[in-house]
N, C-alpha and C. Protein backbone atom coordinates (compact mmCIF):
# COMPACT_ATOMS: atom_id res chain seq x y z
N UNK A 1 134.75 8.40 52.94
CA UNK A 1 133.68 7.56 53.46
C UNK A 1 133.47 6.32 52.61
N UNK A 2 133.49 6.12 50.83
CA UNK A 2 133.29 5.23 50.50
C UNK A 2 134.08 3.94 50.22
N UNK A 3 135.43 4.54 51.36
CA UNK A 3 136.77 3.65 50.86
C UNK A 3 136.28 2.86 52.78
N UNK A 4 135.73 3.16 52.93
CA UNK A 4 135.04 2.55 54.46
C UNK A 4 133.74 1.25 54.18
N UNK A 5 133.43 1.93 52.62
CA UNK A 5 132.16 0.91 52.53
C UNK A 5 132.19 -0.28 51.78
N UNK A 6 131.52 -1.08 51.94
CA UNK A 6 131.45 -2.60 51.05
C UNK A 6 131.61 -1.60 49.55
N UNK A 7 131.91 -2.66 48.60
CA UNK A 7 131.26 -2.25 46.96
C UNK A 7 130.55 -3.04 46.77
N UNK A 8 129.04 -2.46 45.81
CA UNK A 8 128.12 -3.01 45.61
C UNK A 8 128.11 -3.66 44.37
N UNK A 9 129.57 -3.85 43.45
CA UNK A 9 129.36 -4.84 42.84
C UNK A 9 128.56 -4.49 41.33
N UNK A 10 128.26 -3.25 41.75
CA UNK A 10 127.51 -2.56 40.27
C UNK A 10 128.32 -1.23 39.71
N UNK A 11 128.06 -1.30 38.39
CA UNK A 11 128.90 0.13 37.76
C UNK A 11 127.84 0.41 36.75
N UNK A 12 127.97 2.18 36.65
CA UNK A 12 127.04 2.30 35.12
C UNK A 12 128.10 3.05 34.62
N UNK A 13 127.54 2.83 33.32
CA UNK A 13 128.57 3.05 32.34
C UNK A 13 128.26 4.60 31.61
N UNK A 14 129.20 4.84 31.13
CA UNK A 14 128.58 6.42 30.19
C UNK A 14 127.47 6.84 29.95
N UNK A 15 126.78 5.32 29.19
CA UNK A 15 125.09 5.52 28.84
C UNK A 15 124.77 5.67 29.84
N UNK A 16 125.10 5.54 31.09
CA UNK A 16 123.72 5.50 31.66
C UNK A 16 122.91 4.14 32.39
N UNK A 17 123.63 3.24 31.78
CA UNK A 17 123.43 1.06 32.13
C UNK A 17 123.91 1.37 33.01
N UNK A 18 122.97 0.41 34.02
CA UNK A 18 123.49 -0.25 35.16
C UNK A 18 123.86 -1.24 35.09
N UNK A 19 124.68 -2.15 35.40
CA UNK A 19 125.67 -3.59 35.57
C UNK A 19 125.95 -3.92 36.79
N UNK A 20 125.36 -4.85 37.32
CA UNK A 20 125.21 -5.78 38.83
C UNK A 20 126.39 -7.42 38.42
N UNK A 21 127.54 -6.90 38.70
CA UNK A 21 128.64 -8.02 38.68
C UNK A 21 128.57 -8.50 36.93
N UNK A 22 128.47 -7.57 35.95
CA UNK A 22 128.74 -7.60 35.03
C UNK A 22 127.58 -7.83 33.91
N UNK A 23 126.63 -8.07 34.79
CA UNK A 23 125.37 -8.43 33.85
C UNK A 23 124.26 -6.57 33.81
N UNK A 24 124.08 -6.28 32.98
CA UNK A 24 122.88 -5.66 32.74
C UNK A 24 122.10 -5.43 33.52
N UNK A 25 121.50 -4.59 34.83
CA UNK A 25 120.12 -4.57 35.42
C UNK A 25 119.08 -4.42 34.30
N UNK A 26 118.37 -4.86 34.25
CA UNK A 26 117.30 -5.00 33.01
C UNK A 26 115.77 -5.22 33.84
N UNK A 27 115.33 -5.27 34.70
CA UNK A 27 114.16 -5.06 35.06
C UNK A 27 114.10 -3.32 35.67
N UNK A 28 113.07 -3.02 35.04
CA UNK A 28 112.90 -1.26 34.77
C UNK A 28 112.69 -0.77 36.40
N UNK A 29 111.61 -1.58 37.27
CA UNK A 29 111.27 -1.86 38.49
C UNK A 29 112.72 -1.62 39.60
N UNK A 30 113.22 -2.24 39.40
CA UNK A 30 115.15 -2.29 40.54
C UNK A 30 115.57 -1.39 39.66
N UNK A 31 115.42 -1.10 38.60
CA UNK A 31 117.01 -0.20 38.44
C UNK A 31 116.55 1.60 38.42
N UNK A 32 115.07 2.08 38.27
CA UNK A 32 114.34 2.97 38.96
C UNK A 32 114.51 3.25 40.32
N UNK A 33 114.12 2.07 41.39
CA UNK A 33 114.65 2.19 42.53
C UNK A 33 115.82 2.46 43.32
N UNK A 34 116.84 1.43 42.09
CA UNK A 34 118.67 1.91 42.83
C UNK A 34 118.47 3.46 42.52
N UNK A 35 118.05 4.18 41.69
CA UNK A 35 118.03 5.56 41.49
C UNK A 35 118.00 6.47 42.22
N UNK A 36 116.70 5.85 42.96
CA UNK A 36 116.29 6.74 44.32
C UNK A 36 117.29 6.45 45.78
N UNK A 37 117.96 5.60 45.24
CA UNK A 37 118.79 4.86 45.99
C UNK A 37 120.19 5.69 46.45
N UNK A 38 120.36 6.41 45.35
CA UNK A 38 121.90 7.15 44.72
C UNK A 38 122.25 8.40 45.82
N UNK A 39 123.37 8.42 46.22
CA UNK A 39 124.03 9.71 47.13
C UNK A 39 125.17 9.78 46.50
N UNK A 40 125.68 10.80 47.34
CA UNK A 40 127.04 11.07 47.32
C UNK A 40 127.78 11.12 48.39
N UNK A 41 128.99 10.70 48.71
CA UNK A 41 129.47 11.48 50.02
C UNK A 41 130.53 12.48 49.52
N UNK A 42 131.50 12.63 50.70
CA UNK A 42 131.65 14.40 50.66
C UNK A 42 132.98 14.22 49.54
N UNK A 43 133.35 12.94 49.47
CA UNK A 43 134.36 13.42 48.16
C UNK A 43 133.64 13.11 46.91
N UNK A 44 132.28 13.12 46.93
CA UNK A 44 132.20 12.91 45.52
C UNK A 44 131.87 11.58 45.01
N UNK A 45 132.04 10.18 45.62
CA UNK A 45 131.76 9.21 45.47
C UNK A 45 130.68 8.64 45.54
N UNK A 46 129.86 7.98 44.53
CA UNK A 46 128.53 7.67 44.60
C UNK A 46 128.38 6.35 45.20
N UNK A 47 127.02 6.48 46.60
CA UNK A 47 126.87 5.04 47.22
C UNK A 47 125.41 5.17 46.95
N UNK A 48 125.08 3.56 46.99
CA UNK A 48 123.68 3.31 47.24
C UNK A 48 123.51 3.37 48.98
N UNK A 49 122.14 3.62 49.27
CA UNK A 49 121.48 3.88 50.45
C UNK A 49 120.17 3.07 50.69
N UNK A 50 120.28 2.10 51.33
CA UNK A 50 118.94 1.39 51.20
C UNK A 50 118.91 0.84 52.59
N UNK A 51 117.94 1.59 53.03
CA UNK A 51 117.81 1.37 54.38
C UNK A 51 119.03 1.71 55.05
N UNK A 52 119.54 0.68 56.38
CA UNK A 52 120.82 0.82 56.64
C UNK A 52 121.66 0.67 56.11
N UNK A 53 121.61 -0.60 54.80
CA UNK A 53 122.76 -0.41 54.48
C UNK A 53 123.00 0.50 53.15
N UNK A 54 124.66 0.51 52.79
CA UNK A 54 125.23 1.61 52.17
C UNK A 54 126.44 0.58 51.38
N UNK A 55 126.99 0.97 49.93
CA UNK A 55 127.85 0.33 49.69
C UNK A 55 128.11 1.30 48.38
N UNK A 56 129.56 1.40 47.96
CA UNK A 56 129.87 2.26 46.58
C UNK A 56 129.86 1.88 45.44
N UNK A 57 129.65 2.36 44.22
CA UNK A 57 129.63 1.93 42.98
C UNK A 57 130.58 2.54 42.28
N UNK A 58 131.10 2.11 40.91
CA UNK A 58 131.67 2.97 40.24
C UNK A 58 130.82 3.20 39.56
N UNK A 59 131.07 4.58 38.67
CA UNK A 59 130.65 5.56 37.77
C UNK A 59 131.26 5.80 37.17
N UNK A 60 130.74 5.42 35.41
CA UNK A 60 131.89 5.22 34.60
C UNK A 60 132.23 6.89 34.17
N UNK A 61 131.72 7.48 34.34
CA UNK A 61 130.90 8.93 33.78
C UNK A 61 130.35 9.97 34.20
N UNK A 62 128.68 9.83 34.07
CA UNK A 62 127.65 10.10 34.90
C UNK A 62 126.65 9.41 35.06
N UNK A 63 125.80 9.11 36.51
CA UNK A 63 124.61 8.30 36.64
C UNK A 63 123.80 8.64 35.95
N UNK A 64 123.37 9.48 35.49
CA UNK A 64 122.28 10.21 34.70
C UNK A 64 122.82 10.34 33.69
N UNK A 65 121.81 10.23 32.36
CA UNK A 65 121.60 10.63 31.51
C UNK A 65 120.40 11.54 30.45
N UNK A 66 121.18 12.81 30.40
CA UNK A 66 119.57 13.20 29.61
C UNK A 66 119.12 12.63 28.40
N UNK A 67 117.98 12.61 27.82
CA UNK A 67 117.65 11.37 26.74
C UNK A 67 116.60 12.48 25.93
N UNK A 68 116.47 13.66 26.38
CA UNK A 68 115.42 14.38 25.46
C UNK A 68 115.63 15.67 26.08
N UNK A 69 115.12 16.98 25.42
CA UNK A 69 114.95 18.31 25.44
C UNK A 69 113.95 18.84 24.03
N UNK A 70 113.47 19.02 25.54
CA UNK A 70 112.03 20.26 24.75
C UNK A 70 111.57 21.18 25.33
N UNK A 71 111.08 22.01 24.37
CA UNK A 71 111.01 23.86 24.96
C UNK A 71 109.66 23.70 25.18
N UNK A 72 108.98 23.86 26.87
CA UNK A 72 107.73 24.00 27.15
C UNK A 72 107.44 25.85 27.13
N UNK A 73 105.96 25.52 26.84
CA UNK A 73 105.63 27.63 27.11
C UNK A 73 105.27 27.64 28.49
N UNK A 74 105.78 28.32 29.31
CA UNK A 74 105.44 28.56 30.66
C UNK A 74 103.70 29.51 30.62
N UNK A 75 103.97 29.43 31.82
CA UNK A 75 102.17 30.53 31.81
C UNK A 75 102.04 31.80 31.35
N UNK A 76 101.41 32.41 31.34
CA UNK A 76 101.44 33.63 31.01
C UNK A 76 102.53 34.99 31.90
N UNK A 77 102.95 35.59 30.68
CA UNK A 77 103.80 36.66 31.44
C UNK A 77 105.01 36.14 32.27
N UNK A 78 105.39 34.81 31.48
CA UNK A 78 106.85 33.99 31.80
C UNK A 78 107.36 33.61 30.46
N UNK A 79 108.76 33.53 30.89
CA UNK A 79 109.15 32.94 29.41
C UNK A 79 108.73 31.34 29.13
N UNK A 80 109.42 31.12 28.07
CA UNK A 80 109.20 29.06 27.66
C UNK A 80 110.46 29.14 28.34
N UNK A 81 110.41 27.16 28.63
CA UNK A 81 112.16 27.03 29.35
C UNK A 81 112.28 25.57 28.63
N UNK A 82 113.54 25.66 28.48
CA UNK A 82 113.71 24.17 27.95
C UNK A 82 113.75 23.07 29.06
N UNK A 83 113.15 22.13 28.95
CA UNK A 83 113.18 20.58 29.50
C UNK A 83 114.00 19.88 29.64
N UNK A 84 114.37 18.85 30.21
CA UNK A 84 114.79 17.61 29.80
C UNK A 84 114.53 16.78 30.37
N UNK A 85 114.58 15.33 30.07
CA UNK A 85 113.69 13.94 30.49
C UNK A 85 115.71 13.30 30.71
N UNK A 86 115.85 12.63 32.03
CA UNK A 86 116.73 11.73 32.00
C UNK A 86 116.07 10.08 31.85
N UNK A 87 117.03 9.33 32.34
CA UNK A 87 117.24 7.90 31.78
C UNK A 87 116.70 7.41 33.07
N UNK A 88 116.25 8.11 34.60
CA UNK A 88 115.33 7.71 35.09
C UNK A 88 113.89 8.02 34.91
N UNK A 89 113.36 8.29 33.76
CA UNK A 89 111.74 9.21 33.54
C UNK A 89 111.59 10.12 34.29
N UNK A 90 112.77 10.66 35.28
CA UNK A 90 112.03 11.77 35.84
C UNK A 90 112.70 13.52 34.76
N UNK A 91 111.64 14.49 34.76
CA UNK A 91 112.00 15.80 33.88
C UNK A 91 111.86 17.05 34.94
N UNK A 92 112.58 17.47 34.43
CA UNK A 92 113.25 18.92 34.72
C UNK A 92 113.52 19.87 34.13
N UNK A 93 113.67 21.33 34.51
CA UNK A 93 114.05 22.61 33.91
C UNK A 93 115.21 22.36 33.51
N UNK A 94 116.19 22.58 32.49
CA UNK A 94 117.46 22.47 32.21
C UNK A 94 117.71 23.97 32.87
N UNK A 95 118.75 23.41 33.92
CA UNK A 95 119.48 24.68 34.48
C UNK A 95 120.39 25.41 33.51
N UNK A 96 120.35 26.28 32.17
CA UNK A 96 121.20 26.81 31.17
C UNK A 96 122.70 27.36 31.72
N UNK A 97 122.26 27.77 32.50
CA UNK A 97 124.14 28.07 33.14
C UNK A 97 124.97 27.02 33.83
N UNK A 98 124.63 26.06 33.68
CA UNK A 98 125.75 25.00 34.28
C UNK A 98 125.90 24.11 32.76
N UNK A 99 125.34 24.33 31.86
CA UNK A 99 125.97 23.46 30.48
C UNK A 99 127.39 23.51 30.03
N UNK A 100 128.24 22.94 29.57
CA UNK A 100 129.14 22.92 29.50
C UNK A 100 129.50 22.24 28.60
N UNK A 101 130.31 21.91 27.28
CA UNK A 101 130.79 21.43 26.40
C UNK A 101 132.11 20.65 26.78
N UNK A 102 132.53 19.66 26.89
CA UNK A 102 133.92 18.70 27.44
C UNK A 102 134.35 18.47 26.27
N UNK A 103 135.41 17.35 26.20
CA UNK A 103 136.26 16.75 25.60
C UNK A 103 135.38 15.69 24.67
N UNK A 104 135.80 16.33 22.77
CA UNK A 104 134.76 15.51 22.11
C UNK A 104 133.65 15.94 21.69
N UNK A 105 133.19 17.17 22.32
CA UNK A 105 131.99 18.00 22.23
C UNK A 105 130.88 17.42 22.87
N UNK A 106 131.32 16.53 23.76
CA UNK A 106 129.84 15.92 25.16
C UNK A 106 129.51 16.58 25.74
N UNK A 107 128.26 17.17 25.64
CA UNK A 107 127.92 18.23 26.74
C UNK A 107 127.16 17.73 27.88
N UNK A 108 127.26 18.73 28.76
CA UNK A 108 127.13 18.29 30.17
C UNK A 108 126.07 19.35 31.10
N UNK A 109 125.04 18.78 31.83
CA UNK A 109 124.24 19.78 32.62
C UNK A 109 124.49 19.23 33.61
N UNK A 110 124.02 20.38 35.05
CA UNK A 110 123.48 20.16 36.37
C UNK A 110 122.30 19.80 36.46
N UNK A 111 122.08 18.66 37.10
CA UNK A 111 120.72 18.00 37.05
C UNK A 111 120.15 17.93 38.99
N UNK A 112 119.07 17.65 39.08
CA UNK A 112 118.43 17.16 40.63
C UNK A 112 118.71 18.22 41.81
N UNK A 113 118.42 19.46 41.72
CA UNK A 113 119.16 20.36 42.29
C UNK A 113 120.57 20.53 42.63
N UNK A 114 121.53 20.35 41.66
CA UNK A 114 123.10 20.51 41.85
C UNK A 114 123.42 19.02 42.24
N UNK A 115 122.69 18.28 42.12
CA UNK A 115 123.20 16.34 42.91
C UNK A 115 124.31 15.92 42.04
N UNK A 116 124.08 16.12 40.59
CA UNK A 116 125.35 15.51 40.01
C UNK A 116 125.41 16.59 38.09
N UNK A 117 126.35 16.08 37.41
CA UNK A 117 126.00 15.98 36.31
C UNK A 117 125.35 15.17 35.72
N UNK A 118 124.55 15.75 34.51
CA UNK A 118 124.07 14.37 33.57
C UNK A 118 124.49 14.23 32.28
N UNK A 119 125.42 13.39 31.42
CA UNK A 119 125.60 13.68 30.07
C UNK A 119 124.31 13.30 29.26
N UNK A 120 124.52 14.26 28.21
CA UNK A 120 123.44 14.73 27.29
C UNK A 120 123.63 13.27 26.57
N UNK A 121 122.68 12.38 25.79
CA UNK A 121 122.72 11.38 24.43
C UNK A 121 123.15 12.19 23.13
N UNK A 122 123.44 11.58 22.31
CA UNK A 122 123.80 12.37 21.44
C UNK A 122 122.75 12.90 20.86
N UNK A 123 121.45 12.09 21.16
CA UNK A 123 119.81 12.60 20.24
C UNK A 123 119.60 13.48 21.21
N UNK A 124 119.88 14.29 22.26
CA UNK A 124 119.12 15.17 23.25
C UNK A 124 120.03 16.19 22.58
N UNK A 125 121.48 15.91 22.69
CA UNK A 125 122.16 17.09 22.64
C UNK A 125 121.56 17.87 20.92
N UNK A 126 121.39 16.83 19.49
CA UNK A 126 121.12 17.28 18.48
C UNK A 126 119.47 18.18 18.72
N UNK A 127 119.11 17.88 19.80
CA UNK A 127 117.42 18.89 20.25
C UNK A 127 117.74 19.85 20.85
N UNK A 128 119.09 20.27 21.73
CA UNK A 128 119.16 21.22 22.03
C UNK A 128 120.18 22.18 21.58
N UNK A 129 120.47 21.52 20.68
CA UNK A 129 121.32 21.94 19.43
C UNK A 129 120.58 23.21 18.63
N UNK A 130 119.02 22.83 18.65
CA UNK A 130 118.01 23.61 17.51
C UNK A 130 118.08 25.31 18.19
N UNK A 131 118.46 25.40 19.85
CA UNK A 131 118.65 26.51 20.11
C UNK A 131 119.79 27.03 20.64
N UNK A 132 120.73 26.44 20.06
CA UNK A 132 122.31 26.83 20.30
C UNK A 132 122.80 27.97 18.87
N UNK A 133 123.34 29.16 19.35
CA UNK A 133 123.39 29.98 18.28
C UNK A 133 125.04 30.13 18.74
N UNK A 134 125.70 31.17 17.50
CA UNK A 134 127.21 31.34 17.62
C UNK A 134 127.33 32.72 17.14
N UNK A 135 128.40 33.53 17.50
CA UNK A 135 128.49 35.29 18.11
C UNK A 135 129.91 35.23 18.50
N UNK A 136 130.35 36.50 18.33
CA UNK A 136 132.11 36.69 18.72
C UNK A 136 132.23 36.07 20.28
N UNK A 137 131.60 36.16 21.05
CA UNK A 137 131.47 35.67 21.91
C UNK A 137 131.87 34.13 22.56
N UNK A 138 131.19 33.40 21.82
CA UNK A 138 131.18 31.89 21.38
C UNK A 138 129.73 31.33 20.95
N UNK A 139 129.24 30.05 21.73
CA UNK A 139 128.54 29.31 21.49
C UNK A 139 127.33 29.74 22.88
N UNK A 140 125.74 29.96 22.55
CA UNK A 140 125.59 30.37 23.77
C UNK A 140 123.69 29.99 23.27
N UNK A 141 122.91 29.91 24.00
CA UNK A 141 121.58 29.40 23.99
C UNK A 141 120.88 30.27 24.09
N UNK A 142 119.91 30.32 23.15
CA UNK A 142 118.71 31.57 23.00
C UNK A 142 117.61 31.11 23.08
N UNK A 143 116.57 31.57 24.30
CA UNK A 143 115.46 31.46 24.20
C UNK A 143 114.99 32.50 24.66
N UNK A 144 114.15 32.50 24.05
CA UNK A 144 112.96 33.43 24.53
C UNK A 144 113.48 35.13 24.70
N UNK A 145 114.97 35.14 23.58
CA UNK A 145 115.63 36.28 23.61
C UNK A 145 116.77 36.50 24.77
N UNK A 146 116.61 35.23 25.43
CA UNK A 146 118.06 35.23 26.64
C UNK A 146 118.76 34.43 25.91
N UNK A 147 120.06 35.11 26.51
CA UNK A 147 121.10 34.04 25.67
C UNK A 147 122.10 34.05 26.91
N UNK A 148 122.54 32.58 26.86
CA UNK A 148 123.27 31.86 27.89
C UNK A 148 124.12 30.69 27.47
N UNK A 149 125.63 31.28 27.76
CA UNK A 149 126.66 31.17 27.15
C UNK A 149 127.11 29.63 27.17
N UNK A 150 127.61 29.19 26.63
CA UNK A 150 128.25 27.73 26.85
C UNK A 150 129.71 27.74 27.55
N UNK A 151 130.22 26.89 28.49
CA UNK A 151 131.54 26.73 28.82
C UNK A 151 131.90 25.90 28.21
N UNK A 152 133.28 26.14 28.09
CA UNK A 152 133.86 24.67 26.84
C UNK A 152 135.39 24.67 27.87
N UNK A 153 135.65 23.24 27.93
CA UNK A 153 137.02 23.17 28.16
C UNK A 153 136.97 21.40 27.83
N UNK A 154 139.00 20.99 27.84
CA UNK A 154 139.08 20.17 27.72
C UNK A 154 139.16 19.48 29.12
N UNK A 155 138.87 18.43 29.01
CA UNK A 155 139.15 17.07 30.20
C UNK A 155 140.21 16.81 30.10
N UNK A 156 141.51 16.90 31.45
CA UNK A 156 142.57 16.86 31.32
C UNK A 156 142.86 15.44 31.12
N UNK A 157 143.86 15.28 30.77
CA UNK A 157 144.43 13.44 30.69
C UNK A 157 144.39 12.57 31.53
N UNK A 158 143.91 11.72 31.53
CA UNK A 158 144.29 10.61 32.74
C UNK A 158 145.49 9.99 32.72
């Protein structure tokens, strides 16, 4: 579908930047909005959606980025769950079973109900680092006495 559509001329990069024909989006206002803006179609290719029209971007990476993790206490007679805040201000439960360790040691969650990945900053990943423990097993996350394993593999070559 997105080899059908205009390109919109914008790419974000690893961090997380958006770039509109090479310049920086830098007003917080539009580049919040392209956010809400963001799909996928069925191979995987990310388009903006605005109104009728539709056009593809590249993605250097992932659109998202997480930028923080912190362990909230849930209510009573629940466990705490860890957080995270992406690079659009919006926060979420970190889904613990879709983390994953790549190539380099970048780790990686499922973010927006399964919509995409988000790579971790390196300051989020050192916060959720504080509850990453190691066991014959491997590398695996403990809270609240659950522990939930890490996947690790490499990113094959391009």
């Amino acid at each position: 579908m997105a080899d059908d559509l205009p390109p919109c001329h914008i790419r974000i990069d690893k961090e997380g930047t958006w770039y509109y024909q090479g310049l920086p989006i830098i007003n917080r206002n539009i580049y919040l909005y392209l956010n809400q803006c963001l799909s996928r179609d069925a191979s995987g290719k990310y388009i903006l959606s605005m109104g009728e029209e539709k056009c593809y971007l590249e993605v250097e990476d992932t659109p998202f980025v997480i930028q923080e993790v912190c362990l909230k206490s849930a209510a009573a007679g629940k466990p705490a769950a860890l957080w995270v805040k992406l690079n659009d201000d919006t926060e979420e439960p970190l889904d613990a079973e879709t983390l994953r360790i790549a190539a380099d040691n970048v780790v990686y969650g499922m973010i927006k109900h399964a919509f995409c990945e988000a790579r971790f900053t390196r300051a989020a990943w050192y916060q959720l680092a504080h509850y990453v423990q190691q066991d014959h097993q491997g590398y695996h996350l403990s809270i609240d006495g659950v522990k939930t394993y890490l996947k690790q593999f490499e990113n094959p070559a391009s």
